[in-house]
C-alpha atoms as a PDB file:
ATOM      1  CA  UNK A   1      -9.405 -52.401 -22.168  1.00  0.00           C
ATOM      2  CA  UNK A   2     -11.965 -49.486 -22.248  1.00  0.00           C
ATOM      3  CA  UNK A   3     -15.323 -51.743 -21.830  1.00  0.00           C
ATOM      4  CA  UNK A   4     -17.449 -48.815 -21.800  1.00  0.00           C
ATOM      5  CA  UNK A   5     -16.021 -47.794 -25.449  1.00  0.00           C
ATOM      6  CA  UNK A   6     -16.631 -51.717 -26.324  1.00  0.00           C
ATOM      7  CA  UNK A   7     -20.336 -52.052 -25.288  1.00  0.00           C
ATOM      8  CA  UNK A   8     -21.005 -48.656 -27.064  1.00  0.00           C
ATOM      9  CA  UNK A   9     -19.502 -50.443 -30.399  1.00  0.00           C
ATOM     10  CA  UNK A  10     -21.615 -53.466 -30.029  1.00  0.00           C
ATOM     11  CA  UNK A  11     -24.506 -51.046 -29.310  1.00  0.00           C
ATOM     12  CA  UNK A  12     -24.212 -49.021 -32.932  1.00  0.00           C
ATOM     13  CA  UNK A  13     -23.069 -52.721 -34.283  1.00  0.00           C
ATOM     14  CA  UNK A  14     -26.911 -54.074 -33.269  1.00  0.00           C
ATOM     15  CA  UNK A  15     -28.379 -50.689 -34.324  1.00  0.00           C
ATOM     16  CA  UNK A  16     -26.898 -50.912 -37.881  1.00  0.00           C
ATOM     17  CA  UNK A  17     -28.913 -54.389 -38.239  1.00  0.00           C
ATOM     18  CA  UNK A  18     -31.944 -53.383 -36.241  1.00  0.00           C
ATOM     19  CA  UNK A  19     -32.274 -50.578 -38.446  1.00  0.00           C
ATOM     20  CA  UNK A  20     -31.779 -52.437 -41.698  1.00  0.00           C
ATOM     21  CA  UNK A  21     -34.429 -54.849 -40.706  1.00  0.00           C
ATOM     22  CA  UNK A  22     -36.648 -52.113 -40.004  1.00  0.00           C
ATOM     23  CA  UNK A  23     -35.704 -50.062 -42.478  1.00  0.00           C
ATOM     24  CA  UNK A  24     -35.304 -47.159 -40.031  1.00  0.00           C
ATOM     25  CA  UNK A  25     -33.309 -45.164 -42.548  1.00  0.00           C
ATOM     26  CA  UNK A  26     -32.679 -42.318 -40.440  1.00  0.00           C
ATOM     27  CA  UNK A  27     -31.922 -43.924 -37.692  1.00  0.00           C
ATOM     28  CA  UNK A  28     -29.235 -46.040 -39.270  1.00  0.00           C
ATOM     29  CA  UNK A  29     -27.386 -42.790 -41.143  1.00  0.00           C
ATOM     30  CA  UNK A  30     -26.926 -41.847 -37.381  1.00  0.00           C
ATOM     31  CA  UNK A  31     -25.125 -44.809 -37.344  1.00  0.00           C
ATOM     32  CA  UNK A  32     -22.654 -44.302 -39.928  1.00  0.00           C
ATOM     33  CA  UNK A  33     -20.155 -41.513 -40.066  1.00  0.00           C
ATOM     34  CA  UNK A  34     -20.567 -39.146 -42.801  1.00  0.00           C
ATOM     35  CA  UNK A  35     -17.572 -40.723 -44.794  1.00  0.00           C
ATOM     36  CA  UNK A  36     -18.359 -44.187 -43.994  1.00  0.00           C
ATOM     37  CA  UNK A  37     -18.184 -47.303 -46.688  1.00  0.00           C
ATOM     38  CA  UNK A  38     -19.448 -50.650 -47.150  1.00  0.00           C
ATOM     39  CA  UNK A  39     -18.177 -53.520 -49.042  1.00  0.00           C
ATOM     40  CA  UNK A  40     -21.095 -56.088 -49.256  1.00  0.00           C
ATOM     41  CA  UNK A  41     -19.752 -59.017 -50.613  1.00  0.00           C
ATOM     42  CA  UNK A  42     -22.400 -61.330 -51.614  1.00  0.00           C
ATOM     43  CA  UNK A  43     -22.621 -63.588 -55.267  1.00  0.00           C
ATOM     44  CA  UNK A  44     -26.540 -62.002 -55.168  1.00  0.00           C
ATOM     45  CA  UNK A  45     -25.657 -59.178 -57.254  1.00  0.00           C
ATOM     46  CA  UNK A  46     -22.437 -60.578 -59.133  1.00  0.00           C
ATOM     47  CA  UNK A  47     -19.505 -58.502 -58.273  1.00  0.00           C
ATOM     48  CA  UNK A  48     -18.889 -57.316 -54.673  1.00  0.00           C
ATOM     49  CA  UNK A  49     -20.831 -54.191 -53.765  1.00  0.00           C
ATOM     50  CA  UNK A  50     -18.129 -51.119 -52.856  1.00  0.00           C
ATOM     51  CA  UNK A  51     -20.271 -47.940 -51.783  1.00  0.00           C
ATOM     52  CA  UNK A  52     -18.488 -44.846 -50.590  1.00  0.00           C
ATOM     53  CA  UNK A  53     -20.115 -42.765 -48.055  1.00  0.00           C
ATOM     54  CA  UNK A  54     -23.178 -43.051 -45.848  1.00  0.00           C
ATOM     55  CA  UNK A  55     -25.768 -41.244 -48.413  1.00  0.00           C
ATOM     56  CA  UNK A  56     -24.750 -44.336 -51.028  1.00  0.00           C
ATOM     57  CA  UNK A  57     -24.633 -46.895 -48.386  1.00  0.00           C
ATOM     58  CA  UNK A  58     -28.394 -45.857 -46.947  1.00  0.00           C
ATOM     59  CA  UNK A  59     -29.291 -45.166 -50.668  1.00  0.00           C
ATOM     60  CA  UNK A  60     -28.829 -48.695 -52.154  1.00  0.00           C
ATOM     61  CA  UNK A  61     -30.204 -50.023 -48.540  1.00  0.00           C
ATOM     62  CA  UNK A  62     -33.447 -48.193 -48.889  1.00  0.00           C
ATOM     63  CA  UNK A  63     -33.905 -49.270 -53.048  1.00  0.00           C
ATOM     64  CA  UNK A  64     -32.566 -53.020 -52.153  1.00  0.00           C
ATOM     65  CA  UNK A  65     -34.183 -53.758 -49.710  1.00  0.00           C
ATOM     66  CA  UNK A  66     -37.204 -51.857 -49.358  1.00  0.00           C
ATOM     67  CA  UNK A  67     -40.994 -52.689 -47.652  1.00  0.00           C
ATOM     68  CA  UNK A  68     -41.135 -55.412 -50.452  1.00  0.00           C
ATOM     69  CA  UNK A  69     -38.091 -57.183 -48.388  1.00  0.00           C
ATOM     70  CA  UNK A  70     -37.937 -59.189 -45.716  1.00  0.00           C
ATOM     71  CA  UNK A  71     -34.684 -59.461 -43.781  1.00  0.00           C
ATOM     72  CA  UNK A  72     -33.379 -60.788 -40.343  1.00  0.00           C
ATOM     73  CA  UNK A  73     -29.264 -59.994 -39.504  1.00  0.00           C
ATOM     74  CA  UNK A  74     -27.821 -61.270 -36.768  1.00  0.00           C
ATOM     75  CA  UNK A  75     -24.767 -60.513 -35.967  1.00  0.00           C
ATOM     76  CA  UNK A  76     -22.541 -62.022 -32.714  1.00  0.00           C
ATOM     77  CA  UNK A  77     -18.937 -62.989 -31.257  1.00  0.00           C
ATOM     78  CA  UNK A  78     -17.325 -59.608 -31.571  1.00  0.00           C
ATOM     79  CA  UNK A  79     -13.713 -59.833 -31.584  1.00  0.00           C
ATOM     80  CA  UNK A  80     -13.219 -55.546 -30.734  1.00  0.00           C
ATOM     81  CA  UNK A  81      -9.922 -54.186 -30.535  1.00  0.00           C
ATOM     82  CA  UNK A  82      -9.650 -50.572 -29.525  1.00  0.00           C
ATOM     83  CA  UNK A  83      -7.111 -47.785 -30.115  1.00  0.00           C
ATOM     84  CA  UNK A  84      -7.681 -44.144 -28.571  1.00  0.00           C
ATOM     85  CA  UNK A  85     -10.844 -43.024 -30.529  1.00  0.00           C
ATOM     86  CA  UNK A  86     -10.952 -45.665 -33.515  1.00  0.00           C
ATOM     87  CA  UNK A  87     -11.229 -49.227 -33.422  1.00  0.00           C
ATOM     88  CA  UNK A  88     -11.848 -52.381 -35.492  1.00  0.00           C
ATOM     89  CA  UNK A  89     -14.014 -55.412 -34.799  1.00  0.00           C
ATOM     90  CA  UNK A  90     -14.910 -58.905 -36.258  1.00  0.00           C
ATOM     91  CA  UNK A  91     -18.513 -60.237 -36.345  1.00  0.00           C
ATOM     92  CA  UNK A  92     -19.950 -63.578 -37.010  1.00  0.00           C
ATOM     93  CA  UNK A  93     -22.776 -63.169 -39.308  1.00  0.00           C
ATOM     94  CA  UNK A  94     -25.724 -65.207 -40.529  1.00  0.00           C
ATOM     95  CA  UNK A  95     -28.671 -63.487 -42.365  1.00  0.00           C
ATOM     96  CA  UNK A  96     -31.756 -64.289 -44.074  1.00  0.00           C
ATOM     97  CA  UNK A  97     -33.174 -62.282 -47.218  1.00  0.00           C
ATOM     98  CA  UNK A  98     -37.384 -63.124 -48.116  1.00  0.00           C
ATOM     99  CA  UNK A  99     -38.487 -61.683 -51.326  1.00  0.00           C
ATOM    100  CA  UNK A 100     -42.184 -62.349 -51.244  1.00  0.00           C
ATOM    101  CA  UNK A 101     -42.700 -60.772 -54.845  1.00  0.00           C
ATOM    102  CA  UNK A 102     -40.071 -62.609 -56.533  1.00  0.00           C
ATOM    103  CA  UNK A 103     -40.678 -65.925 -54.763  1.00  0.00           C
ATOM    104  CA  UNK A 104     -37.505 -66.258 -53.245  1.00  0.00           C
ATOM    105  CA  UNK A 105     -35.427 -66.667 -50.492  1.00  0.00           C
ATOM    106  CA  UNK A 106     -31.544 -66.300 -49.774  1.00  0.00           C
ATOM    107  CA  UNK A 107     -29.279 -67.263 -47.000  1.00  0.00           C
ATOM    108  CA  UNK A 108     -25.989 -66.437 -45.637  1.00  0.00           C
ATOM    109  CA  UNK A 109     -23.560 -66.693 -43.864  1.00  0.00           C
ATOM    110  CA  UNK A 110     -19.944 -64.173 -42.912  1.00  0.00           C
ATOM    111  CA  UNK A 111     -17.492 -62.475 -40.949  1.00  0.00           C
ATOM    112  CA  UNK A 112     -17.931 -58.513 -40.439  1.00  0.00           C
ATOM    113  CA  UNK A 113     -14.570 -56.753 -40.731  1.00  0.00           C
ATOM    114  CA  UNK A 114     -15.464 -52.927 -39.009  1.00  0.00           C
ATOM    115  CA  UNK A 115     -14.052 -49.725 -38.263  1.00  0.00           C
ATOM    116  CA  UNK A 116     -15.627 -47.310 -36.335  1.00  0.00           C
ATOM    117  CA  UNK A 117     -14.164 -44.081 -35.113  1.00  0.00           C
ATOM    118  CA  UNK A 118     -15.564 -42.183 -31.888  1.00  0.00           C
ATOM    119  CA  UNK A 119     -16.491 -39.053 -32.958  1.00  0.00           C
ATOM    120  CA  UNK A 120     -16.964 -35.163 -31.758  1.00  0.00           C
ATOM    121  CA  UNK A 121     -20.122 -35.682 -30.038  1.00  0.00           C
ATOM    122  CA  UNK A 122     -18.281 -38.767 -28.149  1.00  0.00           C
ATOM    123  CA  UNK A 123     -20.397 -41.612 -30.013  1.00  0.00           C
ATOM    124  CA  UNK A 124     -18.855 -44.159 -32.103  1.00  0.00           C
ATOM    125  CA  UNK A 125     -19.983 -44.360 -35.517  1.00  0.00           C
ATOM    126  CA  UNK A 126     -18.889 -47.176 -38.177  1.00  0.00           C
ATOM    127  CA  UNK A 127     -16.561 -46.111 -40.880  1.00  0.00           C
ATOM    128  CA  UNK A 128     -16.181 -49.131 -42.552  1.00  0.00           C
ATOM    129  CA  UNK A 129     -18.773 -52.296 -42.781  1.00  0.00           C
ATOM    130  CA  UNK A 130     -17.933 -55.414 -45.093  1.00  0.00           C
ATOM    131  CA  UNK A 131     -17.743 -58.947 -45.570  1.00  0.00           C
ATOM    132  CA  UNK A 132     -16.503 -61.622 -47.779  1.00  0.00           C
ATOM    133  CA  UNK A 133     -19.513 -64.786 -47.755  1.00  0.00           C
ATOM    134  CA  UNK A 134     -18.566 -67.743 -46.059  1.00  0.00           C
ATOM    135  CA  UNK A 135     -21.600 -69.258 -47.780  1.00  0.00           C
ATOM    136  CA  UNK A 136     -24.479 -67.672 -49.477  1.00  0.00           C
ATOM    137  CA  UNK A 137     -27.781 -70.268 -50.901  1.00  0.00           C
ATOM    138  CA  UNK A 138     -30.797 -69.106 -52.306  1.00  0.00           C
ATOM    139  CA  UNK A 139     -34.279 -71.117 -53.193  1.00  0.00           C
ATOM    140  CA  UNK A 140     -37.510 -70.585 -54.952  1.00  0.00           C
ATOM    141  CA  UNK A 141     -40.517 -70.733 -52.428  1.00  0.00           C
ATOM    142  CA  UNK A 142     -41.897 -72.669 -55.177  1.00  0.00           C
ATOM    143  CA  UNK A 143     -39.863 -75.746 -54.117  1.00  0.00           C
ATOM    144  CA  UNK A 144     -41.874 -75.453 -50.795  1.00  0.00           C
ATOM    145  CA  UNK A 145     -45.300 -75.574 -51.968  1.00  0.00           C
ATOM    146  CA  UNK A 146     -46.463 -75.723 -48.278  1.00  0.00           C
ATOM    147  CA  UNK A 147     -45.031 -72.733 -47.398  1.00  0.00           C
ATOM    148  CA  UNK A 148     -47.266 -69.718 -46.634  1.00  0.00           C
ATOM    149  CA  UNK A 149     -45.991 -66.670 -44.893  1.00  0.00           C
ATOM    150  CA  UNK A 150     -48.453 -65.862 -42.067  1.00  0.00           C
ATOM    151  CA  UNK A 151     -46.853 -62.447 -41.072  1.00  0.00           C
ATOM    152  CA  UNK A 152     -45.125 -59.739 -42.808  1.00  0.00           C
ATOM    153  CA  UNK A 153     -44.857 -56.385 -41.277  1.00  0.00           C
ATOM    154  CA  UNK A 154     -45.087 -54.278 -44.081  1.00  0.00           C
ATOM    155  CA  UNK A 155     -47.764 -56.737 -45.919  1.00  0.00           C
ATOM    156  CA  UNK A 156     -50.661 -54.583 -47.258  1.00  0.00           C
ATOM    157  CA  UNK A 157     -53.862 -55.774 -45.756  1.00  0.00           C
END
């Protein structure tokens, strides 16, 4: 098994949701390869999400889930299996979406079925990101009337 080529996949694996969090846009096209797609398959927006190619994937990214969203993705257990230059892995996956504005908050949970391909410039890029929900629950911060978020990094002071 080429470990190197594994490491390097959970490397652009961690930088996919680092970036997301961040919303380091730029940094997560760098990511994706130019003819990557995502299928996003969470109840939130009714049917499963299918975008084709990175510009759409960062595109609904950057609109859903702007500065007025909070997220943490944390992805782990990668099952990678590699072949020459492509390969295809399995993530667990838990995340956690905090919409100050709308008062809400949603939870999840999945399994990350990738492809990633090592490209000309020798670094592997996803191809393919998706996941079915294993669960997915959402609440009203309302129903936690003690609640108060005491940091939020893109908060206006």
């Amino acid at each position: 098994m080429d470990l190197v080529a594994v490491e390097d996949i959970k490397r652009v694996k961690y930088r996919y949701l680092r970036c997301v969090d961040l919303k380091q846009w730029d940094e997560l096209a760098d990511a994706l390869a130019p003819e990557a797609t995502a299928d996003y398959g969470t109840p939130t927006y009714g049917e499963p999400l299918r975008l084709r190619g990175r510009e759409a994937i960062i595109g609904f990214l950057r609109e859903k889930l702007g500065t007025g969203i909070i997220t943490t993705h944390s992805a782990g257990q990668p099952e990678i299996d590699i072949d020459g230059d492509t390969a295809k892995g399995v993530w667990a996956f838990e995340d956690t979406v905090l919409s100050p504005e709308h008062q809400v908050v949603i939870k999840g949970a999945a399994f990350y079925e990738d492809t990633y391909r090592r490209c000309e410039d020798g670094r592997w890029r996803i191809t393919h990101t998706g996941y079915t929900r294993t669960y997915e629950l959402m609440y009203t911060l309302k129903d936690l009337p003690s609640l108060r978020l005491t940091a939020n990094r893109w908060a206006t002071p």
